[in-house]
C-alpha atoms as a PDB file:
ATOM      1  CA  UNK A   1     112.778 110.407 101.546  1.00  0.00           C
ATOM      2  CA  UNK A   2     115.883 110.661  99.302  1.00  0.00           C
ATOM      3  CA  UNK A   3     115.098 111.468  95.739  1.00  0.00           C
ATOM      4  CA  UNK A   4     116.482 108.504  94.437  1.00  0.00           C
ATOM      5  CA  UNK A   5     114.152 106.578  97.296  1.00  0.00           C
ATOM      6  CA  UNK A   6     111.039 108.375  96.064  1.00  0.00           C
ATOM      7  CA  UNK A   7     111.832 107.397  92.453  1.00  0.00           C
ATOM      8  CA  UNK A   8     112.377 103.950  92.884  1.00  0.00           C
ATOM      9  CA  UNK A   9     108.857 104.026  95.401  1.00  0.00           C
ATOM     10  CA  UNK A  10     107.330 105.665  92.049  1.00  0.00           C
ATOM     11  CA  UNK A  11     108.558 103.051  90.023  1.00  0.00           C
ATOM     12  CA  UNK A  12     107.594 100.544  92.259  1.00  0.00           C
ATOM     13  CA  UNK A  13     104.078 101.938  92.221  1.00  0.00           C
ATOM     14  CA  UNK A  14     104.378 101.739  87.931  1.00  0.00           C
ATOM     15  CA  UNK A  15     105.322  98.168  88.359  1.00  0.00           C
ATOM     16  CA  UNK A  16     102.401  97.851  90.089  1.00  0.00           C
ATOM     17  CA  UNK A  17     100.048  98.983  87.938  1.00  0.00           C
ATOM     18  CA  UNK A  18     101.446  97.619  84.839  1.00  0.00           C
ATOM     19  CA  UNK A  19     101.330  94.074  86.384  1.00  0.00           C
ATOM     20  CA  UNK A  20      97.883  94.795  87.081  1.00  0.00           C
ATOM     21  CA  UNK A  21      94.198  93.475  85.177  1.00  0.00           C
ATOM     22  CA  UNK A  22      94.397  95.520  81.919  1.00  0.00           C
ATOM     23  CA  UNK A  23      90.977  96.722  82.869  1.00  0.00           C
ATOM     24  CA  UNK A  24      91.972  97.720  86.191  1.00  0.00           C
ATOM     25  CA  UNK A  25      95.017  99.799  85.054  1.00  0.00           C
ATOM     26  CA  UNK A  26      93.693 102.917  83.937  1.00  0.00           C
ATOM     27  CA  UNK A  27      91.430 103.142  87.354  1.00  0.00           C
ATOM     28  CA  UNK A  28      94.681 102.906  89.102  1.00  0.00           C
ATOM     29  CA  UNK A  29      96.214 105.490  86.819  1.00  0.00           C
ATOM     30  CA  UNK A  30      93.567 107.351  87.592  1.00  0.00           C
ATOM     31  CA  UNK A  31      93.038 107.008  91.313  1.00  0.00           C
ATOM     32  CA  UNK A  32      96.757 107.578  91.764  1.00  0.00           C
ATOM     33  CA  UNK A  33      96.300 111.062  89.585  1.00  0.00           C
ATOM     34  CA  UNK A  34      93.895 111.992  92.031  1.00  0.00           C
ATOM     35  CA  UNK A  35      95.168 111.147  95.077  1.00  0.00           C
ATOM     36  CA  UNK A  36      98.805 113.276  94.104  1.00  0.00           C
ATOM     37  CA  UNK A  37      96.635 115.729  93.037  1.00  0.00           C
ATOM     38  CA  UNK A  38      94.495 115.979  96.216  1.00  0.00           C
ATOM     39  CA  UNK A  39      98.085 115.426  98.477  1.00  0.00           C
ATOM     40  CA  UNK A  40     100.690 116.542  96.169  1.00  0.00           C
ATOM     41  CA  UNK A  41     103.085 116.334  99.325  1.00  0.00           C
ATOM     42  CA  UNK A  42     102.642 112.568  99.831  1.00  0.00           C
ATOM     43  CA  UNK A  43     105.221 110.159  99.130  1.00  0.00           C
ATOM     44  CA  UNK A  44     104.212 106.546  97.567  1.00  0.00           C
ATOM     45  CA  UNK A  45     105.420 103.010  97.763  1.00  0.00           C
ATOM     46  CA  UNK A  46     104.264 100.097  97.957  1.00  0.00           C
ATOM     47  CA  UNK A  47     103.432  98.750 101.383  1.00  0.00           C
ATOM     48  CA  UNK A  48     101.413  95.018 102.193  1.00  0.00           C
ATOM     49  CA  UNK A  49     101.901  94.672  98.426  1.00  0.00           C
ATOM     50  CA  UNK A  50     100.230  97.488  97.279  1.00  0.00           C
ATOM     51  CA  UNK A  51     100.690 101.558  96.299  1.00  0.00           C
ATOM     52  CA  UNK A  52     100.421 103.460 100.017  1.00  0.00           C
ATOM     53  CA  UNK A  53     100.261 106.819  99.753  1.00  0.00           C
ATOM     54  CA  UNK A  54     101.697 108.784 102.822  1.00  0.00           C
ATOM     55  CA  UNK A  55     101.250 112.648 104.119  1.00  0.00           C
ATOM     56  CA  UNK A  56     101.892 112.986 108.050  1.00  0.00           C
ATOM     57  CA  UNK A  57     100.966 108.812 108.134  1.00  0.00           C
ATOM     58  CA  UNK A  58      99.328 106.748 106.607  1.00  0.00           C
ATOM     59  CA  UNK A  59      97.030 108.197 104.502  1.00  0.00           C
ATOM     60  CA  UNK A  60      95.044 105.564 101.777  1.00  0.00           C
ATOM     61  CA  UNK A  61      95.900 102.257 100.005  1.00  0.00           C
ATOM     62  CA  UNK A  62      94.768 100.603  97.190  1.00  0.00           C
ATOM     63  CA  UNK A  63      94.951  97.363  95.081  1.00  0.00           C
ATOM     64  CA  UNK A  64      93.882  95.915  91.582  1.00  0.00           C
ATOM     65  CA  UNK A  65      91.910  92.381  91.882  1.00  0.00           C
ATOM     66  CA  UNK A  66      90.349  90.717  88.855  1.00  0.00           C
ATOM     67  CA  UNK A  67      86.902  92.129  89.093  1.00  0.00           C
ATOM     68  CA  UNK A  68      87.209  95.002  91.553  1.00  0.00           C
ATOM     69  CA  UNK A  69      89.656  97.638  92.869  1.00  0.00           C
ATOM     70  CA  UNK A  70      89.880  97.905  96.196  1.00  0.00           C
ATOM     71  CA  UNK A  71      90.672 101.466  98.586  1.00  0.00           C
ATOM     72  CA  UNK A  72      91.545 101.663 102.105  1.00  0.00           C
ATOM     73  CA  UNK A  73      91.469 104.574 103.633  1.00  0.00           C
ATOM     74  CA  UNK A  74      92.825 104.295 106.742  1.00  0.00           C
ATOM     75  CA  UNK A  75      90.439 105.173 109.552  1.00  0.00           C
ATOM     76  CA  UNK A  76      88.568 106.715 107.300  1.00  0.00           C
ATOM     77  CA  UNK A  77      86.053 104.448 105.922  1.00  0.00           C
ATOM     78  CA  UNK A  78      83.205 104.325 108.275  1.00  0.00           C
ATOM     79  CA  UNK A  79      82.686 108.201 107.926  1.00  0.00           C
ATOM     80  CA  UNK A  80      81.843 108.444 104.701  1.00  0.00           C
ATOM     81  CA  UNK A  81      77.913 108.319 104.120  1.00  0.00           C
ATOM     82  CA  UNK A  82      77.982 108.762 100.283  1.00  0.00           C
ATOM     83  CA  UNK A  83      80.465 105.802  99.912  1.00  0.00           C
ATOM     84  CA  UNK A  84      78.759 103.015 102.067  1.00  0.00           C
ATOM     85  CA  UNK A  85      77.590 100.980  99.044  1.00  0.00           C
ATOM     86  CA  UNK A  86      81.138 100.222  97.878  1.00  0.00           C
ATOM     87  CA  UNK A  87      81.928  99.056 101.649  1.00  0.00           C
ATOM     88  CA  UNK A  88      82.510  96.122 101.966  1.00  0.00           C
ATOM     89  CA  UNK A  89      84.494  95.818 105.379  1.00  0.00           C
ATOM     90  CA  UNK A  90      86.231  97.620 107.971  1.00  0.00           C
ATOM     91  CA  UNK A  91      87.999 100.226 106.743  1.00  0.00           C
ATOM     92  CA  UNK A  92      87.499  98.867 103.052  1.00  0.00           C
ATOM     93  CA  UNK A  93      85.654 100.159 100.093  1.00  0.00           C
ATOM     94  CA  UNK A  94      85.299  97.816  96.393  1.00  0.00           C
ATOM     95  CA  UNK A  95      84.436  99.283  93.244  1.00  0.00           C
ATOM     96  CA  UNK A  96      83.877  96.930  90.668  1.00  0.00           C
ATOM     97  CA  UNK A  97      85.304  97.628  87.282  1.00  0.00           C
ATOM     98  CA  UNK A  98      82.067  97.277  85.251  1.00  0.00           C
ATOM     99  CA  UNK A  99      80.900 100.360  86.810  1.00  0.00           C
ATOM    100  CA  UNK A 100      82.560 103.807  86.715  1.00  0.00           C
ATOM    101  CA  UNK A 101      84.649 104.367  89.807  1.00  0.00           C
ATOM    102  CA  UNK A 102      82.583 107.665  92.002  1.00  0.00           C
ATOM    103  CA  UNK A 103      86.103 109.700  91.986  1.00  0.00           C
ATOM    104  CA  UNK A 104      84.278 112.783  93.578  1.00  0.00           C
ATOM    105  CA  UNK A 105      83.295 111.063  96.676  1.00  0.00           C
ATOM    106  CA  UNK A 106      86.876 109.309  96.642  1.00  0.00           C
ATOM    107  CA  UNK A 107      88.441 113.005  95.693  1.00  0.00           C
ATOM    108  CA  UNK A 108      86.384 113.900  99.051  1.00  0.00           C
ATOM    109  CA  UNK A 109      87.349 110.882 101.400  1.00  0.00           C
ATOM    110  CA  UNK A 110      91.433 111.524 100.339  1.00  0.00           C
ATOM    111  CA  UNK A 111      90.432 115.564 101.059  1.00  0.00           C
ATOM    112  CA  UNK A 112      89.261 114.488 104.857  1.00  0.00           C
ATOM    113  CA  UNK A 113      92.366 111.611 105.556  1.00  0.00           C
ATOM    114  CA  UNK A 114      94.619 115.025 104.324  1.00  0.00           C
ATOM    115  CA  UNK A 115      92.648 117.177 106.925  1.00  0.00           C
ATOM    116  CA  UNK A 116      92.384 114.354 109.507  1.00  0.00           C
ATOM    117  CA  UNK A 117      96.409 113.592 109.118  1.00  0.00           C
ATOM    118  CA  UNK A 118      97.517 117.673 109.183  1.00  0.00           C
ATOM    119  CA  UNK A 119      95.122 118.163 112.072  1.00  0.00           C
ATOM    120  CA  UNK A 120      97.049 115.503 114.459  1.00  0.00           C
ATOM    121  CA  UNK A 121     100.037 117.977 114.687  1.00  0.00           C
ATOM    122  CA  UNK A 122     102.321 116.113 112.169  1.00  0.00           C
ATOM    123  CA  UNK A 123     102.067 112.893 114.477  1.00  0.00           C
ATOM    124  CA  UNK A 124     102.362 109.637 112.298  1.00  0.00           C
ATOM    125  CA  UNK A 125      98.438 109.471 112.254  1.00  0.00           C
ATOM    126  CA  UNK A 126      96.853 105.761 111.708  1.00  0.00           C
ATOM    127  CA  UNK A 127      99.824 104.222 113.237  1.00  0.00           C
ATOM    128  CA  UNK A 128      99.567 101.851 116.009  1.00  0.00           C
ATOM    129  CA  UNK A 129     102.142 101.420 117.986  1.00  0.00           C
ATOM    130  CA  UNK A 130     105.954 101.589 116.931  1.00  0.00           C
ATOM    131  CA  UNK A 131     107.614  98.287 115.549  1.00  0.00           C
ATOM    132  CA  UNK A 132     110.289  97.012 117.656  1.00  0.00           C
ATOM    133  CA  UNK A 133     113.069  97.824 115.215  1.00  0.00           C
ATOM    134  CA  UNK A 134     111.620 101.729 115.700  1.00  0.00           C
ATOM    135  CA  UNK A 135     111.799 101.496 119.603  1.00  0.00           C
END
């Protein structure tokens, strides 16, 4: 990604979260913290609407909502124990925003999609197949 691609992704991302629930936004800020921490080598955007962070594919998404914020991990969801009480679908966790988000088991769940995307050999991991403007 061209820097001025990644900086208008970044922005993007900012847009985002400013146009966000005020009571969502500083979970986001904070999720997003964590997540660049945890991948520093990802790139952001938004993607289906919301911030996608990507590191060797797809590697987590997540989006504001009135009462809840919602991650999704990509193929990641169903493996983590700790975090089934937030599950709330396939491949779908919601915290609710009148309860503190749990951002060591998320700090954990972005650790594995890093391990899980690094161990595929730098294949576009989570991916389906290609569009047909790719092939």
């Amino acid at each position: 990604m061209t820097p001025e691609a990644s900086s208008s992704s970044m922005k993007a991302v900012d847009a985002y979260i400013a146009a966000a629930p005020k009571a969502a936004q500083p979970r986001l800020r904070e999720l997003r913290k964590l997540i660049k921490a945890v991948a520093p080598k990802a790139t952001e955007r938004l993607s289906y609407g919301m911030p996608h962070f990507d590191y060797k594919g797809r590697l987590i998404y997540f989006s504001a909502f009135k009462n809840h914020i919602g991650v999704y991990p990509v193929g990641e969801a169903e493996q983590h124990k700790e975090l089934h009480r937030f599950m709330t679908g396939k491949g779908t966790y919601r915290f609710s925003l009148d309860e503190p988000m749990p951002m060591a088991l998320l700090k954990k769940l972005v650790e594995a999609r890093v391990r899980k995307n690094e161990g595929s050999g730098g294949q576009k991991a989570g991916y389906g197949r290609r569009s047909a403007s790719a092939r």
